[in-house]
Protein backbone atom coordinates (compact mmCIF):
# COMPACT_ATOMS: atom_id res chain seq x y z
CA UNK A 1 140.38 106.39 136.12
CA UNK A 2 143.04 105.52 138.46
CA UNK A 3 140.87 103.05 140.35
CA UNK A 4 140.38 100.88 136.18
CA UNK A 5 144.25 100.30 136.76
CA UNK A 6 145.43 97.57 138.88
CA UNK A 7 148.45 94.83 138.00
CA UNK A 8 147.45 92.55 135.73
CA UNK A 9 149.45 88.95 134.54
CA UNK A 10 150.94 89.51 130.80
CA UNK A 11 151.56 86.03 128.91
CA UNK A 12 155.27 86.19 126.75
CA UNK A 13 156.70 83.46 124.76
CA UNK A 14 159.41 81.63 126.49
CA UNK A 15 159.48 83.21 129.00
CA UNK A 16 158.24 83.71 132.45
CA UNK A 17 154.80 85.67 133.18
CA UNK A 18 155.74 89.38 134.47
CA UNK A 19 153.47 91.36 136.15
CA UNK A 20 152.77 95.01 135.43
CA UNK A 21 150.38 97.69 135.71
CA UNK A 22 148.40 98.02 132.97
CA UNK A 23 145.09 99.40 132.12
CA UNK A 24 142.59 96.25 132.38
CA UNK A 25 138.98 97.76 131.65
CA UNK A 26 137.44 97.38 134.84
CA UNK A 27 138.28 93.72 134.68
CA UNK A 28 137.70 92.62 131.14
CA UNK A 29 141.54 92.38 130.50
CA UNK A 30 143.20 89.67 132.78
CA UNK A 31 145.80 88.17 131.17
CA UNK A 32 146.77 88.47 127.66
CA UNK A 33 149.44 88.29 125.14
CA UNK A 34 150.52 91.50 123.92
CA UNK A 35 152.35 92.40 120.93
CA UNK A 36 155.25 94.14 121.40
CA UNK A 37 155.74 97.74 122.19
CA UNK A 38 151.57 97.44 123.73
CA UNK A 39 152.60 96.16 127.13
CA UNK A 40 151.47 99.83 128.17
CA UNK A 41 148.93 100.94 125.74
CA UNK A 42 145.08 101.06 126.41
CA UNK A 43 143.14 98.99 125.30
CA UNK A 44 141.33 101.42 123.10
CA UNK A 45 144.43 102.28 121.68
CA UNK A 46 145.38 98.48 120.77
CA UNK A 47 143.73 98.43 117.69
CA UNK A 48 146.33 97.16 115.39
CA UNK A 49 149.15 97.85 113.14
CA UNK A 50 150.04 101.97 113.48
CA UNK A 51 149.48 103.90 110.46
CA UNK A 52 153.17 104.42 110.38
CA UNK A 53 154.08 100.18 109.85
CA UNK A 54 151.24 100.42 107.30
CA UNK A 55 152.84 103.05 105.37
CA UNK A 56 155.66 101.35 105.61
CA UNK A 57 154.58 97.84 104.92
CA UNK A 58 153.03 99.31 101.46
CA UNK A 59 156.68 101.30 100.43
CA UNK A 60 158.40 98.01 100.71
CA UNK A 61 155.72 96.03 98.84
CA UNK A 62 156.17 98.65 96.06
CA UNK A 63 159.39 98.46 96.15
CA UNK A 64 159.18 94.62 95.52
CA UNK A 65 157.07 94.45 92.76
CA UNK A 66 158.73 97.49 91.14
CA UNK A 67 162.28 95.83 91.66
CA UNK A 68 161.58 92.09 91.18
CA UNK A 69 160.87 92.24 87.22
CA UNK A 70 164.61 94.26 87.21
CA UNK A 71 166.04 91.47 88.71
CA UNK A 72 164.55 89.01 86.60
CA UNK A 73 165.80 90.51 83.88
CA UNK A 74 169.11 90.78 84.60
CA UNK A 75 169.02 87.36 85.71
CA UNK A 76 167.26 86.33 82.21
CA UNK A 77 169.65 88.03 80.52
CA UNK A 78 172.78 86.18 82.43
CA UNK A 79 171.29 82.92 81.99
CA UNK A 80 171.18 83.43 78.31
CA UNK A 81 174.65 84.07 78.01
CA UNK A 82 175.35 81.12 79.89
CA UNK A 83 173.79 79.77 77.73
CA UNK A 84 175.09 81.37 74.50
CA UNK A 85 178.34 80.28 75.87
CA UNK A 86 177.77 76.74 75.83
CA UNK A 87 176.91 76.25 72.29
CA UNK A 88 179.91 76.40 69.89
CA UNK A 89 179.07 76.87 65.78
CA UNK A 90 181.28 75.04 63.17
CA UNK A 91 180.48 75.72 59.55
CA UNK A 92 180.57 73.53 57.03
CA UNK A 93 182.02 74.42 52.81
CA UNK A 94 183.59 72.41 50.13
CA UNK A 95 186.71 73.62 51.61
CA UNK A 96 186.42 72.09 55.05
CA UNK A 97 185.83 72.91 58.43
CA UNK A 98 185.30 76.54 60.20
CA UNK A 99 186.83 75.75 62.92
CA UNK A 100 188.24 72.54 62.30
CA UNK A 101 189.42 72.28 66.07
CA UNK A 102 187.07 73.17 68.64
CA UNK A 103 187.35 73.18 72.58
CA UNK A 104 185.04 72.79 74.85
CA UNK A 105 183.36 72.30 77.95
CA UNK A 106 181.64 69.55 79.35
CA UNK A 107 178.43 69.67 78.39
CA UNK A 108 178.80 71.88 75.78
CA UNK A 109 176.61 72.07 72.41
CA UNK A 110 178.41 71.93 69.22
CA UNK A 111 176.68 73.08 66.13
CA UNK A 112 177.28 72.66 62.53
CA UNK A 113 175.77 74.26 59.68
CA UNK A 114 176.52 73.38 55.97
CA UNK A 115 177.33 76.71 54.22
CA UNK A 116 178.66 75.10 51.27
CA UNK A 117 177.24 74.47 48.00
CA UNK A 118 175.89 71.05 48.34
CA UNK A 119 175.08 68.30 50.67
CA UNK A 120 177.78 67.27 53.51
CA UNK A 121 177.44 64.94 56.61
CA UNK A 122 179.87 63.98 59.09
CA UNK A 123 181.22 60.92 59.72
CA UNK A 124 183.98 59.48 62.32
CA UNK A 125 183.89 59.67 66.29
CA UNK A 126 180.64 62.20 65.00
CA UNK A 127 178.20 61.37 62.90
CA UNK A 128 175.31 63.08 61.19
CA UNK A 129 172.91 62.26 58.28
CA UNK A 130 172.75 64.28 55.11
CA UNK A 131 172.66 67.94 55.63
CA UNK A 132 171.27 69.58 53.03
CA UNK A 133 172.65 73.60 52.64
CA UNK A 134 171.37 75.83 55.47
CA UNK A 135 170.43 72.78 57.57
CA UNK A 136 171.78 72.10 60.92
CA UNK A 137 173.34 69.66 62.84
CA UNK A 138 173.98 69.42 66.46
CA UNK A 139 175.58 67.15 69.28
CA UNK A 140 176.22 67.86 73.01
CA UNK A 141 179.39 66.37 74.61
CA UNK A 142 178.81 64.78 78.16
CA UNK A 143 181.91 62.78 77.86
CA UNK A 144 185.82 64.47 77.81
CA UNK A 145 187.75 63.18 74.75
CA UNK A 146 188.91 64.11 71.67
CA UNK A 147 186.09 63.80 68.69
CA UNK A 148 187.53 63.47 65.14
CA UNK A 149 185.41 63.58 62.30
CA UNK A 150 185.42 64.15 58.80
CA UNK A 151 183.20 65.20 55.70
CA UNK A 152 181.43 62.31 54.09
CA UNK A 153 181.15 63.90 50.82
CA UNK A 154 184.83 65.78 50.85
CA UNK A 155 186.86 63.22 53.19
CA UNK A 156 189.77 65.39 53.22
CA UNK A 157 187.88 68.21 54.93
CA UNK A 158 188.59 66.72 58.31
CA UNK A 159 187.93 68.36 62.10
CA UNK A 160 188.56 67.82 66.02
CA UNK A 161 185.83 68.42 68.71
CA UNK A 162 188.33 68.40 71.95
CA UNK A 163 185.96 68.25 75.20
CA UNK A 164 187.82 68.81 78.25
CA UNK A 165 186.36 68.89 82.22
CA UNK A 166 185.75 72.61 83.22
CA UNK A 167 189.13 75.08 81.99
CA UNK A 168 191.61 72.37 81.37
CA UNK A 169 193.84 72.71 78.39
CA UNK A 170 193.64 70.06 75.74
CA UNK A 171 195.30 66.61 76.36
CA UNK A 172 197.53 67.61 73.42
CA UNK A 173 197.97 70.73 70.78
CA UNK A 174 195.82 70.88 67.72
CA UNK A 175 197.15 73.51 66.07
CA UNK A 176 194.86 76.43 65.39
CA UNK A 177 191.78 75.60 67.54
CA UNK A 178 188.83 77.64 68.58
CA UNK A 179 188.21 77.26 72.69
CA UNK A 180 185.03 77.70 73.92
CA UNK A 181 186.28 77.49 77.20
């Protein structure tokens, strides 16, 4: 066999052609880009990927699909906080406001839900139609300010919606407010 071997030219990327001795098949194999690690295999033995990369090429494609639904879990779950954390609830009796003062976020969702007896609505800096008991009303703030309001059927039952950029405190106290910050 030692009359099939002779130097042959072996094509790399970037780089300049290197000559070594190599196997070529009686001439068949002149020149040729190998993959690396082949540079001295036969040519019957240049098949292609080892058993061994196979193996290993399945393991980590298990792993993947086993792991990714995990993750996207997780992440589900995360984003639902988030989300959770961005709404604030304010309920609504004959006796007023649950919080009355709320802080919040930009961008935050602030929902109110009569509880009481009858029909209320809000009116002021926030208005909503008539909400009949159980319904719900809602309103996200885009804009930092102060928000009051007031019941339209009790106007004494009055409340605050306080939006603020990010963390910052409230442009002034409130008294007893509930931050959703």
């Amino acid at each position: 066999m030692a009359d099939s071997c002779r130097t042959v030219k072996v094509e790399t990327k970037g780089r300049d052609l290197e000559e070594e001795s190599l196997p070529s098949c009686r001439g068949l194999m002149t020149s040729t880009l190998l993959p690396q690690g082949w540079a001295h295999a036969a040519p019957s033995q240049r098949t292609g990927p080892s058993k061994r990369s196979v193996v290993r090429w399945l393991w980590l494609m298990l792993a993947c699909v086993t792991i990714a639904p995990l993750f996207s879990a997780v992440l589900e779950n995360g984003a639902s906080a988030a989300a959770a954390a961005t709404v604030a609830n304010v309920s609504i009796t004959e006796s007023g406001f649950s919080p009355a003062v709320v802080v919040v976020a930009i961008g935050t969702t602030v929902k109110w839900k009569n509880n009481g007896t009858g029909p209320h609505s809000l009116k002021g800096d926030v208005t909503s139609p008539a909400l009949a008991v159980g319904a719900i009303y809602e309103h996200r703030f885009t804009t930092p300010g102060e928000y009051p309001y007031f019941d339209g059927t009790h106007t004494a039952s009055t409340g605050t919606v306080v939006v603020t950029a990010g963390s910052a405190s409230p442009p002034r106290e409130h008294g007893p407010a509930t931050s959703y910050l």
